[in-house]
PDB file of N, CA and C in Angstrom:
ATOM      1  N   UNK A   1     111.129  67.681  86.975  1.00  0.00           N
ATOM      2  CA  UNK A   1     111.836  67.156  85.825  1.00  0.00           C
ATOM      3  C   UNK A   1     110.832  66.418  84.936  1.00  0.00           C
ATOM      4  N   UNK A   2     111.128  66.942  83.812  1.00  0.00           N
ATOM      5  CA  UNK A   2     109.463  66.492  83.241  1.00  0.00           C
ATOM      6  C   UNK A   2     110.485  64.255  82.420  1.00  0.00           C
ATOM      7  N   UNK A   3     109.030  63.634  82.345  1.00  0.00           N
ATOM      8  CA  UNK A   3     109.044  62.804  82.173  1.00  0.00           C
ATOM      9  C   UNK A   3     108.244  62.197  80.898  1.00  0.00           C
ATOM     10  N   UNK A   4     109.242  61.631  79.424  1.00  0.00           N
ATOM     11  CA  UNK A   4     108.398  61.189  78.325  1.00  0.00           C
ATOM     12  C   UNK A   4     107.859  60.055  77.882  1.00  0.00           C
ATOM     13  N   UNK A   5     106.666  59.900  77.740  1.00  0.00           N
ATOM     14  CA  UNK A   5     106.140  58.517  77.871  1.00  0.00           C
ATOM     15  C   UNK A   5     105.990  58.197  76.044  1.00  0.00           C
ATOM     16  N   UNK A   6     106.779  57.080  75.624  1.00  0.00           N
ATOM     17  CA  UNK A   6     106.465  56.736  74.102  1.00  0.00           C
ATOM     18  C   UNK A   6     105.538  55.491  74.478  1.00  0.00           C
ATOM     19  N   UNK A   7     104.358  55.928  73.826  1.00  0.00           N
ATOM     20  CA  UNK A   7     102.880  54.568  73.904  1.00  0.00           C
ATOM     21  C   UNK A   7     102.929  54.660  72.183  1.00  0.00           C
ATOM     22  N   UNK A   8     102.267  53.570  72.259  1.00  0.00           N
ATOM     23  CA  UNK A   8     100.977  53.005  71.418  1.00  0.00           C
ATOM     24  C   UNK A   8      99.888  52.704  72.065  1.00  0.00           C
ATOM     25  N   UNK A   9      98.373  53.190  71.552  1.00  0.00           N
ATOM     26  CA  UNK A   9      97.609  52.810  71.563  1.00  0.00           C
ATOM     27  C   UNK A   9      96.682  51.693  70.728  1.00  0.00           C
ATOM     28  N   UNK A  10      95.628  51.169  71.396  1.00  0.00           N
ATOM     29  CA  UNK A  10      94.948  50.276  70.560  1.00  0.00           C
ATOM     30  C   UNK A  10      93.331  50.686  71.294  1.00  0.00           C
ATOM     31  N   UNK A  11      92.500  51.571  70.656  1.00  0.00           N
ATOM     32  CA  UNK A  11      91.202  52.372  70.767  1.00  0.00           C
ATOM     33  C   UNK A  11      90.495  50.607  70.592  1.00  0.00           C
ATOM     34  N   UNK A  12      89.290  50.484  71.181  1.00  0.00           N
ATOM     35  CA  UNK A  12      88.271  49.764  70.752  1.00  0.00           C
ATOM     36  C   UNK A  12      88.622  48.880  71.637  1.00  0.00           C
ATOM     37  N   UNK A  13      89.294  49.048  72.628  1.00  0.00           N
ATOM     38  CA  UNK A  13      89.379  47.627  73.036  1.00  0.00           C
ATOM     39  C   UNK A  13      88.179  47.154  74.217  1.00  0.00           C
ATOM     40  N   UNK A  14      88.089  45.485  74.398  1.00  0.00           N
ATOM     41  CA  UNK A  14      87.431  45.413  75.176  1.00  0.00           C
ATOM     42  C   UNK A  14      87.901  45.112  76.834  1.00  0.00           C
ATOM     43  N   UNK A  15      89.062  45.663  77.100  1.00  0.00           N
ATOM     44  CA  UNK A  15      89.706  45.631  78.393  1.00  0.00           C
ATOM     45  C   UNK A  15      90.817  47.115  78.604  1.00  0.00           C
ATOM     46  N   UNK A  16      90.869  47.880  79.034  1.00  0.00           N
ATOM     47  CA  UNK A  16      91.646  48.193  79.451  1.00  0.00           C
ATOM     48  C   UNK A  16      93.033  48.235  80.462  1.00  0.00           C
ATOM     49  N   UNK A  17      93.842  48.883  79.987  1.00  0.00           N
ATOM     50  CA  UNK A  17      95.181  48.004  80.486  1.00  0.00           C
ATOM     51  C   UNK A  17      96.715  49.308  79.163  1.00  0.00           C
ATOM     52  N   UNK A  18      97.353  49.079  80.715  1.00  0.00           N
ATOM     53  CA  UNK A  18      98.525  49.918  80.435  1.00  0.00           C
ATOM     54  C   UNK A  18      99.559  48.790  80.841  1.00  0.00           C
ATOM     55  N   UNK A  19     100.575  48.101  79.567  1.00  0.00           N
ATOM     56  CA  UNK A  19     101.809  47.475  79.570  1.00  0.00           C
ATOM     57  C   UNK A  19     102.682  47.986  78.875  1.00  0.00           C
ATOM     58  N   UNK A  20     103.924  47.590  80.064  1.00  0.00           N
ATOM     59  CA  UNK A  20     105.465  48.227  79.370  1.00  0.00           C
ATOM     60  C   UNK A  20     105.826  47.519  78.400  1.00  0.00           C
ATOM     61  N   UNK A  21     106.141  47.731  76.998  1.00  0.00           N
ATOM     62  CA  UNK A  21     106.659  46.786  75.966  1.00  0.00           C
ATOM     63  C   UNK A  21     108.264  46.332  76.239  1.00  0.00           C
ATOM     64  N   UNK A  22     109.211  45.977  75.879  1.00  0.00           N
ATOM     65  CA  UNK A  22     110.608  44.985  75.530  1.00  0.00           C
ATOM     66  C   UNK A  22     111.528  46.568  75.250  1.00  0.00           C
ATOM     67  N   UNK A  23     110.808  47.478  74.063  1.00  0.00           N
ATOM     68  CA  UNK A  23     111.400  48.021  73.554  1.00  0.00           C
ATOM     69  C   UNK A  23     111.264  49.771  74.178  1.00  0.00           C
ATOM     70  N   UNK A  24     110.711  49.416  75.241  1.00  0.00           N
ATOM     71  CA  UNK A  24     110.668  50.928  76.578  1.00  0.00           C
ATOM     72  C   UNK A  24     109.394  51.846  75.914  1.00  0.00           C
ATOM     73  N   UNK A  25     108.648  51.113  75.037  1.00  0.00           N
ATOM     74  CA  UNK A  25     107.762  51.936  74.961  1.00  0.00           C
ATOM     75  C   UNK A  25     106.290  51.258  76.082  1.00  0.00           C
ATOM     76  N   UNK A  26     105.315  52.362  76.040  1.00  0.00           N
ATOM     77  CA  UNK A  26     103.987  51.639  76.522  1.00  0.00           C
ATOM     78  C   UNK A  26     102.758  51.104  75.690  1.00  0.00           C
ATOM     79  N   UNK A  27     102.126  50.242  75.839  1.00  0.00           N
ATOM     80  CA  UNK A  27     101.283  49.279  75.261  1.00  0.00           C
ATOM     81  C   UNK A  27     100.152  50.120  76.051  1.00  0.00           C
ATOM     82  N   UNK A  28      99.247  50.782  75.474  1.00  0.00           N
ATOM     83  CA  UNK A  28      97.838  51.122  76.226  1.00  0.00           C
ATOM     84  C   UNK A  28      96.524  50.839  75.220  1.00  0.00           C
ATOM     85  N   UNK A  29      95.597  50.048  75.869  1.00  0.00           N
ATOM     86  CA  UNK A  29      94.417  49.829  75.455  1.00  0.00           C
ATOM     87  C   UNK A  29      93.349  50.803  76.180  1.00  0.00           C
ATOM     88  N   UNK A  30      92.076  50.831  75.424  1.00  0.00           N
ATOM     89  CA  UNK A  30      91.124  51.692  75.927  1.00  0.00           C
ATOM     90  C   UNK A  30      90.210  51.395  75.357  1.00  0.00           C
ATOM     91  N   UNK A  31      88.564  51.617  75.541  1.00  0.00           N
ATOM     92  CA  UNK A  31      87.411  50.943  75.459  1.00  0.00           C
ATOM     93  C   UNK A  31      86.782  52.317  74.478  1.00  0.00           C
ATOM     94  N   UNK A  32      87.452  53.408  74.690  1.00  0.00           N
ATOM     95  CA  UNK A  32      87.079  54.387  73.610  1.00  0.00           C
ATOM     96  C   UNK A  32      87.565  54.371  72.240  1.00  0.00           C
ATOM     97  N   UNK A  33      86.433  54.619  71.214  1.00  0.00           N
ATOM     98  CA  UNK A  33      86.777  55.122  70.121  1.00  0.00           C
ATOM     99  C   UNK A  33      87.798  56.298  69.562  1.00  0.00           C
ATOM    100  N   UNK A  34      88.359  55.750  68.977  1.00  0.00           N
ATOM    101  CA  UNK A  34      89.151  56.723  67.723  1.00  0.00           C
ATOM    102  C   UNK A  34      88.723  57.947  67.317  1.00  0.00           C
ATOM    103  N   UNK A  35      87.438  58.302  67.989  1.00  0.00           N
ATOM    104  CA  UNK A  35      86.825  59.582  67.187  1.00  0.00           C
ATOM    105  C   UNK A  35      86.881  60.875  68.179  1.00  0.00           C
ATOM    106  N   UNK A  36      86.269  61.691  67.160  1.00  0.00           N
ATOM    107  CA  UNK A  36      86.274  62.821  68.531  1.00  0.00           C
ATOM    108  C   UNK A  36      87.237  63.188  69.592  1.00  0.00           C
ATOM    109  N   UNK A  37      88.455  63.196  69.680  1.00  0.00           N
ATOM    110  CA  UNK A  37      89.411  62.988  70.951  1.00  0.00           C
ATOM    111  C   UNK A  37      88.974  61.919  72.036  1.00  0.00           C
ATOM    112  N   UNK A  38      88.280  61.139  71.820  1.00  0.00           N
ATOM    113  CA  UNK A  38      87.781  60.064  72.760  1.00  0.00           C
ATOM    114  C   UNK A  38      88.967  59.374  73.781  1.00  0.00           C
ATOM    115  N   UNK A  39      89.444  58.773  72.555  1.00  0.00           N
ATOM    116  CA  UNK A  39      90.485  57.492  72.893  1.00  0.00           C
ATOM    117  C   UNK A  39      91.656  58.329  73.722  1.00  0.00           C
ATOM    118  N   UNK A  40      92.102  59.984  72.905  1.00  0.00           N
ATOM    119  CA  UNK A  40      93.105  60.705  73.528  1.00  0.00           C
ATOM    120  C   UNK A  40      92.289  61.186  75.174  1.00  0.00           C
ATOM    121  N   UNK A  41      91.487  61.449  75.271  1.00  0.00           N
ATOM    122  CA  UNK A  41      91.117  62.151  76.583  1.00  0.00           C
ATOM    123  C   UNK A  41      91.420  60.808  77.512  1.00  0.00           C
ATOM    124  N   UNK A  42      90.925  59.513  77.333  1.00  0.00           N
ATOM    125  CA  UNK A  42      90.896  58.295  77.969  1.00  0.00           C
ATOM    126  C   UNK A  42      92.042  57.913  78.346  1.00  0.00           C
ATOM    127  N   UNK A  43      92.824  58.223  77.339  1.00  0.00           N
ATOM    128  CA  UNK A  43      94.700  57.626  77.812  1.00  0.00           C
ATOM    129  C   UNK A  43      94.677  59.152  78.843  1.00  0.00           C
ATOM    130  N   UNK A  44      95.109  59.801  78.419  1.00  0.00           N
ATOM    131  CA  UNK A  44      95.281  61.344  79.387  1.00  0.00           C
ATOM    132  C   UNK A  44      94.346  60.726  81.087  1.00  0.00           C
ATOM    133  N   UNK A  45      93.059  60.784  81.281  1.00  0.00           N
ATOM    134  CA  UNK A  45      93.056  60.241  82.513  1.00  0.00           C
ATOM    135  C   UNK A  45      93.699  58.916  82.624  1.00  0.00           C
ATOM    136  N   UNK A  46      93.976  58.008  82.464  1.00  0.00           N
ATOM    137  CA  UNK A  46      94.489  56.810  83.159  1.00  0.00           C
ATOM    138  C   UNK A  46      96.362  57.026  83.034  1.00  0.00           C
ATOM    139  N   UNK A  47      96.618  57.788  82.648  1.00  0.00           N
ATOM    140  CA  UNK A  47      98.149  58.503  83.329  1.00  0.00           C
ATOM    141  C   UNK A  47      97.772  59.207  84.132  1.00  0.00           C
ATOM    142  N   UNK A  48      96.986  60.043  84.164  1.00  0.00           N
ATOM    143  CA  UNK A  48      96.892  61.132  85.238  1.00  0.00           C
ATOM    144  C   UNK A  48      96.917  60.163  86.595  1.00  0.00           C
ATOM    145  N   UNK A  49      96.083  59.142  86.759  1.00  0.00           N
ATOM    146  CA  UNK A  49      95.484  58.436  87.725  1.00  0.00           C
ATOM    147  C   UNK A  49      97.289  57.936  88.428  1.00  0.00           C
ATOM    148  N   UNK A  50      97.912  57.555  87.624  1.00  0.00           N
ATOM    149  CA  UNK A  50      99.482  57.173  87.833  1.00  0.00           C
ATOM    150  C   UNK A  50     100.364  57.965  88.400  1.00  0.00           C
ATOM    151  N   UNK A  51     100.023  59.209  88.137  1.00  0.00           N
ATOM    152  CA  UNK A  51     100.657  60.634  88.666  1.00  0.00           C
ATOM    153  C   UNK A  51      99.606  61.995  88.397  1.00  0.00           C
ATOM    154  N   UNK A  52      98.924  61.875  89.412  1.00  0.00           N
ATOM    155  CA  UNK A  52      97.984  62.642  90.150  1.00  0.00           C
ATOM    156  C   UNK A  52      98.488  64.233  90.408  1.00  0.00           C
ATOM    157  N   UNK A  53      99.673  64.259  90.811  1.00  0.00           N
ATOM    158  CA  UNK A  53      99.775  65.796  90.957  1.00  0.00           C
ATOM    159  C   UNK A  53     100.820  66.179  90.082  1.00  0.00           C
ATOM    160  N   UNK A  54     101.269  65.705  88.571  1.00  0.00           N
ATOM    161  CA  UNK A  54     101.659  66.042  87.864  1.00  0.00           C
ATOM    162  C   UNK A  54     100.635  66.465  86.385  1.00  0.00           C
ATOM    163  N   UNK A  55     100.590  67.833  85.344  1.00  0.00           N
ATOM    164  CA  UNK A  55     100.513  67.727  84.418  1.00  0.00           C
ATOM    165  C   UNK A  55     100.650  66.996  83.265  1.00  0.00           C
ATOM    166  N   UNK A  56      99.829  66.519  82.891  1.00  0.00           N
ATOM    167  CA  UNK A  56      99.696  65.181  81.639  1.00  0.00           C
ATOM    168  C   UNK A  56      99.220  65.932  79.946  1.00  0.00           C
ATOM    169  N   UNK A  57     100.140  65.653  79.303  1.00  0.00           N
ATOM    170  CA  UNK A  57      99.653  66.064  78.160  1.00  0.00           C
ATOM    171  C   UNK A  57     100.277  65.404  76.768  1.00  0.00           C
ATOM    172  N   UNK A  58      99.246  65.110  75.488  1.00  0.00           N
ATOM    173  CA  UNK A  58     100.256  64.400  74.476  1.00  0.00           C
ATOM    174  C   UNK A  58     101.051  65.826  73.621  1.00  0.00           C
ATOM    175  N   UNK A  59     102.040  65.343  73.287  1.00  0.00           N
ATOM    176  CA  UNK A  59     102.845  66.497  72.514  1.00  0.00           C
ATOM    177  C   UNK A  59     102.841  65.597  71.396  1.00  0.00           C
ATOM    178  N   UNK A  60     103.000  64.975  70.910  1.00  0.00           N
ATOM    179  CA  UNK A  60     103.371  64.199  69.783  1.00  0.00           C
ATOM    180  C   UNK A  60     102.168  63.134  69.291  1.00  0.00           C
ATOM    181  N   UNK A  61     101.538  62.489  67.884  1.00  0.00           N
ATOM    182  CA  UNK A  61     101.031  61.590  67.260  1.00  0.00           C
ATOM    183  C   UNK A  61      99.640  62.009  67.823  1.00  0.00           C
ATOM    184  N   UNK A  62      99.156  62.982  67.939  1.00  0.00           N
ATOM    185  CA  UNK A  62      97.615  63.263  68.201  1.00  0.00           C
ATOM    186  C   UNK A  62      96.887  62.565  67.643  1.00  0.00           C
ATOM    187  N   UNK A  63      96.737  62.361  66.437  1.00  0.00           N
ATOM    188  CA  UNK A  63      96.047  61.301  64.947  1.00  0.00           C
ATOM    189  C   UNK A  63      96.496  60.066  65.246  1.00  0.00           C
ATOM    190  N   UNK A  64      97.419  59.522  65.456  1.00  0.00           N
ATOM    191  CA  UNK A  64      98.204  58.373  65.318  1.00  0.00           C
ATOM    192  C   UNK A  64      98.527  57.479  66.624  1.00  0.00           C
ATOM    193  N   UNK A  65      98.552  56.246  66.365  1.00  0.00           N
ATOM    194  CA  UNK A  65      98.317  55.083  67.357  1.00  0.00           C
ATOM    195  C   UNK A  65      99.407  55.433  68.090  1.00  0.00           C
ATOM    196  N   UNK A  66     100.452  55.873  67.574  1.00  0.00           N
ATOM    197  CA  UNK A  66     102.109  56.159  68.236  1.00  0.00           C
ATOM    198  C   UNK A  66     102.105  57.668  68.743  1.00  0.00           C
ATOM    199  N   UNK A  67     102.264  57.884  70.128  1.00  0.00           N
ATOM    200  CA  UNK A  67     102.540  59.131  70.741  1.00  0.00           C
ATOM    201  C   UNK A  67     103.490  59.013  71.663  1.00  0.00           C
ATOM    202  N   UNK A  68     103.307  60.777  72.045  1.00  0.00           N
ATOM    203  CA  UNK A  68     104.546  60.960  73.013  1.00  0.00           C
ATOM    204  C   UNK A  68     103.589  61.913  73.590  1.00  0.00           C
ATOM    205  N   UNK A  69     103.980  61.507  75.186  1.00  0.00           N
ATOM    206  CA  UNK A  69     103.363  62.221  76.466  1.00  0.00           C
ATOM    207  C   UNK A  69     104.302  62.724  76.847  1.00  0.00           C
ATOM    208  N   UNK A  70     103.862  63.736  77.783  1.00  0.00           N
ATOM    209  CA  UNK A  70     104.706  64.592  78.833  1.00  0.00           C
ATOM    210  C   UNK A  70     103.984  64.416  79.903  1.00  0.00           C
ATOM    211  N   UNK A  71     104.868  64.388  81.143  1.00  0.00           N
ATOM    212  CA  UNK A  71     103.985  63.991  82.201  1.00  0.00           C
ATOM    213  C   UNK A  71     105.645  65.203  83.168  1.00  0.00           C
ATOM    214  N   UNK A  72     104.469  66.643  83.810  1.00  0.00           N
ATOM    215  CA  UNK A  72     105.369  67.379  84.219  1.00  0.00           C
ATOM    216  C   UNK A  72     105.390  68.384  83.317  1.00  0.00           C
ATOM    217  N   UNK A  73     106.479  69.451  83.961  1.00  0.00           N
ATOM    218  CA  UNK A  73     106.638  70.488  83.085  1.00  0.00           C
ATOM    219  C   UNK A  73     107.987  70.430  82.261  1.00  0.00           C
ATOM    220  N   UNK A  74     108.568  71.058  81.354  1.00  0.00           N
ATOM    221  CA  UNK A  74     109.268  71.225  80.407  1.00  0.00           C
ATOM    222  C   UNK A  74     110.253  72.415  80.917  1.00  0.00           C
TER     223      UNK A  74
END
């Protein structure tokens, strides 16, 4: 049963760290840049790490601080 994760990110940071926000979305920081798929490959492993034998992928806000993951199949 696939499972959708609504984050925000914040690229550049100097800690990493995945928090649940108030409003059911996720709060994720990462030490990678904004460029190059950096920051996206970086969130993608540290879900994976959360669920290891599930498929991880963003479907939604590729460009944009606001996405939507799939974690599972469809």
């Amino acid at each position: 049963m696939p499972l959708y994760l609504k984050i925000t990110v914040r690229p550049d940071s100097a800690k990493e760290s995945i928090k649940e926000q108030e409003n059911g979305r996720f709060a994720i920081s990462v030490k990678e840049p904004a460029e190059d798929n950096r920051a996206n490959r970086r969130i993608l492993a540290m879900i994976k790490k959360l669920y290891p034998k599930e498929p991880v992928k963003i479907v939604a806000g590729h460009h944009s601080p606001r996405k939507t993951i799939l974690i599972g199949n469809e």
